[in-house]
C-alpha atoms as a PDB file:
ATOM      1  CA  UNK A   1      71.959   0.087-109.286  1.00  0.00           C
ATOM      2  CA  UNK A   2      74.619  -0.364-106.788  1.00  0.00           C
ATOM      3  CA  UNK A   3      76.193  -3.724-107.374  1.00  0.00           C
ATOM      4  CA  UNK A   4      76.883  -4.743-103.547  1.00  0.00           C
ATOM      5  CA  UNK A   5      72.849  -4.612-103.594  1.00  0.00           C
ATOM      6  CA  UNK A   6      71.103  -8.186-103.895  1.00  0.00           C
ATOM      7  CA  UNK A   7      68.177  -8.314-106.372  1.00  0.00           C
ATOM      8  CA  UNK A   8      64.718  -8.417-104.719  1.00  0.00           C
ATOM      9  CA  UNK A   9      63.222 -11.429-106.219  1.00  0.00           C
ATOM     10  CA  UNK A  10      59.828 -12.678-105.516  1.00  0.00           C
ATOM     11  CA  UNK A  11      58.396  -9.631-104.517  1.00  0.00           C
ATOM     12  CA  UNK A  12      55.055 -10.672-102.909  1.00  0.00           C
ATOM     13  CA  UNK A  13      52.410  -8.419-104.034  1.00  0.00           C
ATOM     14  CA  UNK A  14      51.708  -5.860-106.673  1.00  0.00           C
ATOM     15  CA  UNK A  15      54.774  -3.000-107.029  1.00  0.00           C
ATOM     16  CA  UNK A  16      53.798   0.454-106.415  1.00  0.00           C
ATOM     17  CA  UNK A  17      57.019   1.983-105.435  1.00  0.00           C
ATOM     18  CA  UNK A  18      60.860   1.223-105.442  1.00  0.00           C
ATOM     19  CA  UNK A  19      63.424   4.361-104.684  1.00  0.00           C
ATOM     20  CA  UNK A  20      67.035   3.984-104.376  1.00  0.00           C
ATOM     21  CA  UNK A  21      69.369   6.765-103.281  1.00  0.00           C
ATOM     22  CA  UNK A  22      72.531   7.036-101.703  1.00  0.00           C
ATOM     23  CA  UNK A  23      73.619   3.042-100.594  1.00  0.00           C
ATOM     24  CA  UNK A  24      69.742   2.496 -99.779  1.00  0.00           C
ATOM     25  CA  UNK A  25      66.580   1.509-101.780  1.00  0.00           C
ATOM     26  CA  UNK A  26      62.964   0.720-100.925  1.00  0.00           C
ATOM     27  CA  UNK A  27      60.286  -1.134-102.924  1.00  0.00           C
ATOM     28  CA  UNK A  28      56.756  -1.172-101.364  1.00  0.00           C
ATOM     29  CA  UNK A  29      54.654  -3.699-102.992  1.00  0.00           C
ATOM     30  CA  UNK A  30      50.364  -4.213-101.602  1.00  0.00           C
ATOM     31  CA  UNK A  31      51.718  -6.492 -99.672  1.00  0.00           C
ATOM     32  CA  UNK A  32      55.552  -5.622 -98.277  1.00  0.00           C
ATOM     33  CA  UNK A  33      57.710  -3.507 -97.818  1.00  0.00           C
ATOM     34  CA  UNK A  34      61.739  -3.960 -98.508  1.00  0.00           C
ATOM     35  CA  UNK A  35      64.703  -2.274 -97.667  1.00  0.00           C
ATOM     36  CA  UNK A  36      68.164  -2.612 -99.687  1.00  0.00           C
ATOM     37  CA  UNK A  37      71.124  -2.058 -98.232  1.00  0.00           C
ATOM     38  CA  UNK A  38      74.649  -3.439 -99.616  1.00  0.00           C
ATOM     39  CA  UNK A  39      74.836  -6.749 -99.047  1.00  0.00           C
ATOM     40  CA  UNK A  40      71.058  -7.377 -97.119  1.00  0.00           C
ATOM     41  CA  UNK A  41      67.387  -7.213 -98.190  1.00  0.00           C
ATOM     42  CA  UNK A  42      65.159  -6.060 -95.043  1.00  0.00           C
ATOM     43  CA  UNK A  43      61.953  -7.911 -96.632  1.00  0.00           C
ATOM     44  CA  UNK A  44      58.947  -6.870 -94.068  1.00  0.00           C
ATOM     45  CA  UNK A  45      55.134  -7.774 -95.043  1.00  0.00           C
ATOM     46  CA  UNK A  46      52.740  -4.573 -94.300  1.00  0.00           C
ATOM     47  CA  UNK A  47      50.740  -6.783 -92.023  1.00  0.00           C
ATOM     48  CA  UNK A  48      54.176  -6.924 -89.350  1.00  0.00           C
ATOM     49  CA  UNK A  49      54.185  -3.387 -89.490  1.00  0.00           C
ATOM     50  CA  UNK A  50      53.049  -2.269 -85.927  1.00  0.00           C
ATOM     51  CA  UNK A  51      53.254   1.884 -86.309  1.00  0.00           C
ATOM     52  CA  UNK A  52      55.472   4.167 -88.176  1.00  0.00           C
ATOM     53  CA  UNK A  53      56.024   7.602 -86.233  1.00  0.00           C
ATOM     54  CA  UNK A  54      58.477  10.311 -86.994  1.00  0.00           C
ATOM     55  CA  UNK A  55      61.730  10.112 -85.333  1.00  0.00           C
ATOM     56  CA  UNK A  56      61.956  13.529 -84.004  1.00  0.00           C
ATOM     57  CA  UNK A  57      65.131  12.924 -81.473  1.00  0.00           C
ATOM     58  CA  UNK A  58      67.334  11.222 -83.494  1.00  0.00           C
ATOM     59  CA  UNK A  59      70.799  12.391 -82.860  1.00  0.00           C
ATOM     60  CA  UNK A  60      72.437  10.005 -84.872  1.00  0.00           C
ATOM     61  CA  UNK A  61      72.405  11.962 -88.334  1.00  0.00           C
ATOM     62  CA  UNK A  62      75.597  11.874 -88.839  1.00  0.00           C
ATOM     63  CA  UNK A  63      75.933   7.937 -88.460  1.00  0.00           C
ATOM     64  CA  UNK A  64      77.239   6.380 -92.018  1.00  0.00           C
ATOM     65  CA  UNK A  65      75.107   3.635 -93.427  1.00  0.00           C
ATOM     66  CA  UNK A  66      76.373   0.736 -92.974  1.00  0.00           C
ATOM     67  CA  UNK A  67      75.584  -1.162 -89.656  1.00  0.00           C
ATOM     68  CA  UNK A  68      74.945   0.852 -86.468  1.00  0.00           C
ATOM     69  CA  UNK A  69      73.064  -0.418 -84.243  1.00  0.00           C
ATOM     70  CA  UNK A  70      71.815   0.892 -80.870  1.00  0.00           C
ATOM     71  CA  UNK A  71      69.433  -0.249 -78.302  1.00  0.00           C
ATOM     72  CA  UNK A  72      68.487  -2.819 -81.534  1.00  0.00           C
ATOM     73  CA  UNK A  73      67.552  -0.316 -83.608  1.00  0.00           C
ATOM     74  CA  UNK A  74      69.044   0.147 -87.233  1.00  0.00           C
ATOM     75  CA  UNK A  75      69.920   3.947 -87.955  1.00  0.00           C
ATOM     76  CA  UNK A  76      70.915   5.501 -91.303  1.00  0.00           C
ATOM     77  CA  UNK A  77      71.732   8.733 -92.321  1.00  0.00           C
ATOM     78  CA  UNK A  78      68.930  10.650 -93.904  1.00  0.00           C
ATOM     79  CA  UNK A  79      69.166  13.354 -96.308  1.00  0.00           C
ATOM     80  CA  UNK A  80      68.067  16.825 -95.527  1.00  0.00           C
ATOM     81  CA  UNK A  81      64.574  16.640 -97.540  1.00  0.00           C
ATOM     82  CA  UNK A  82      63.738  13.162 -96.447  1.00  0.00           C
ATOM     83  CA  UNK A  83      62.610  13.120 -92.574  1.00  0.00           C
ATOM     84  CA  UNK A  84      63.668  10.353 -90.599  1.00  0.00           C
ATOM     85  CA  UNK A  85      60.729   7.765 -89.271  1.00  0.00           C
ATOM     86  CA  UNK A  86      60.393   5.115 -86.725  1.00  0.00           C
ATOM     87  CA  UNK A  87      59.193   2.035 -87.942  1.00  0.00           C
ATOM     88  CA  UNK A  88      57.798  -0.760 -85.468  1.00  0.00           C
ATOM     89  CA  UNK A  89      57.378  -4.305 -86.796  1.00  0.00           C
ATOM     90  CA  UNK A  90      56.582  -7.554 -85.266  1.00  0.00           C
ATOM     91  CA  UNK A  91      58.580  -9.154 -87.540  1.00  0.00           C
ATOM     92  CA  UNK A  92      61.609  -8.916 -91.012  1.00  0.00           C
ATOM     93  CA  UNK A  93      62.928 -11.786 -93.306  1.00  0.00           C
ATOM     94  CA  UNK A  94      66.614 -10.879 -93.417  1.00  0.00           C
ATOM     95  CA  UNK A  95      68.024 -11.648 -96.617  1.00  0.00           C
ATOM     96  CA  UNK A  96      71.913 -11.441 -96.733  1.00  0.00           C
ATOM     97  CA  UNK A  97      74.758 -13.037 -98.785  1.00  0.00           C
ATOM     98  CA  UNK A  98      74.870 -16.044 -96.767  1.00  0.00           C
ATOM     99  CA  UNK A  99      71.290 -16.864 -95.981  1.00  0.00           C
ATOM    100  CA  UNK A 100      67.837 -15.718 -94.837  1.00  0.00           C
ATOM    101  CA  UNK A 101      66.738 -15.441 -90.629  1.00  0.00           C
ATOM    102  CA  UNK A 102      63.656 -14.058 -89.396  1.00  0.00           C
ATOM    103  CA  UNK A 103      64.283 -11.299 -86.701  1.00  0.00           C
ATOM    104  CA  UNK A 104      61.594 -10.874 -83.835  1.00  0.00           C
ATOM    105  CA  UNK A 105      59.901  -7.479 -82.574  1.00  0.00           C
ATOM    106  CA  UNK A 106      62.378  -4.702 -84.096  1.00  0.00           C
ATOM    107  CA  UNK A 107      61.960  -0.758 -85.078  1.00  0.00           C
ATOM    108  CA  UNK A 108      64.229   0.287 -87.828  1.00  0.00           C
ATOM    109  CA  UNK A 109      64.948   4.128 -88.273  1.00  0.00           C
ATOM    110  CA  UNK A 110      64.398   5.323 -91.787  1.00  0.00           C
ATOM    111  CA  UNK A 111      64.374   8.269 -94.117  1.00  0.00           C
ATOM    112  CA  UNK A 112      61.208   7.911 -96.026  1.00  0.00           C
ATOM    113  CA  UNK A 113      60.310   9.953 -98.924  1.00  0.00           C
ATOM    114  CA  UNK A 114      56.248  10.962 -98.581  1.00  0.00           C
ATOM    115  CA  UNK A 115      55.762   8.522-101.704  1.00  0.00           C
ATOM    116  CA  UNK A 116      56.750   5.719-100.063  1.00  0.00           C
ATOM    117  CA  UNK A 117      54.578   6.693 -96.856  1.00  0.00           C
ATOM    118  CA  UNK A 118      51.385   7.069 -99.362  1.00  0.00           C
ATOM    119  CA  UNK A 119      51.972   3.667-100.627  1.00  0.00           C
ATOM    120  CA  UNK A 120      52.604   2.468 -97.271  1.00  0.00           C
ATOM    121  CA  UNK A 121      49.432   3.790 -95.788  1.00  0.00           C
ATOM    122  CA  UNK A 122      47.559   2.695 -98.706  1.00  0.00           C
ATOM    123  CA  UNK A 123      48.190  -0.875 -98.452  1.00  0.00           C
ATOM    124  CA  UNK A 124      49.032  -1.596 -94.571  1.00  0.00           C
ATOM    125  CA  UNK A 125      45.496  -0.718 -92.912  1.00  0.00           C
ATOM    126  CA  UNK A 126      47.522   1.486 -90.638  1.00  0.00           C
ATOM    127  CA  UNK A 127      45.810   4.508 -89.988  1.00  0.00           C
ATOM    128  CA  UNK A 128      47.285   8.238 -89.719  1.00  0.00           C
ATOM    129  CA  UNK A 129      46.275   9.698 -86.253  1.00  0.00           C
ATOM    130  CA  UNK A 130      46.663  13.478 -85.548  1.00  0.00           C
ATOM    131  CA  UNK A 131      49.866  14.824 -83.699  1.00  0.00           C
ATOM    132  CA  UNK A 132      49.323  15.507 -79.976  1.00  0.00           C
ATOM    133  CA  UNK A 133      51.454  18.174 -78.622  1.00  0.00           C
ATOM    134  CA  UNK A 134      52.662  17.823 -74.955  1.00  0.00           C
END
């Protein structure tokens, strides 16, 4: 594990997933979701979750990972087999070296691996509605 990454402690919740790739990890527990990056812990409970929709315009794949922000949104690079999504949540506990704050009404943009969207589904109540075209 990347040593720049702070240990998720307290992880609310069951574990059912953790991936880390790249300078990014992701543990989805039954009851949260959280998302390493060096130096800060993105620590969002399934219930704050609002919708999760695939990012389909984002022309910022070539953005590095460490903090971009844009219209307050959080981008990353994805990798080529792992599709970027929109995520929508009415709330995050930011965890960083030199404290915790709660930020409001956010969407992050996030590669996430089908796994993690299973175990997301699974445990959020969200439900997956049918693509409409046009």
């Amino acid at each position: 594990m990347d040593p720049d990454f702070i240990q998720v402690k307290d992880l609310h919740g069951e574990l059912k997933f953790t991936h880390k790739f790249n300078r990014m990890g992701i543990t989805v527990s039954t009851e949260e979701m959280v998302v390493q990056r060096p130096h800060l812990n993105m620590r969002i409970q399934l219930e704050h979750v609002t919708s999760i929709k695939p990012e389909k315009q984002m022309k910022h794949t070539s953005l590095p990972l460490n903090a971009q922000h844009q219209n307050g949104v959080e981008w990353v690079r994805p990798q080529a087999s792992t599709p970027p999504y929109r995520i929508y949540v009415q709330q995050m506990m930011l965890h960083h070296r030199s404290g915790k704050s709660t930020l409001g009404p956010t969407d992050l943009v996030l590669p996430l691996h089908q796994d993690v969207m299973e175990a997301i589904a699974e445990h959020s109540g969200l439900v997956s509605l049918p693509e409409v075209n046009g």
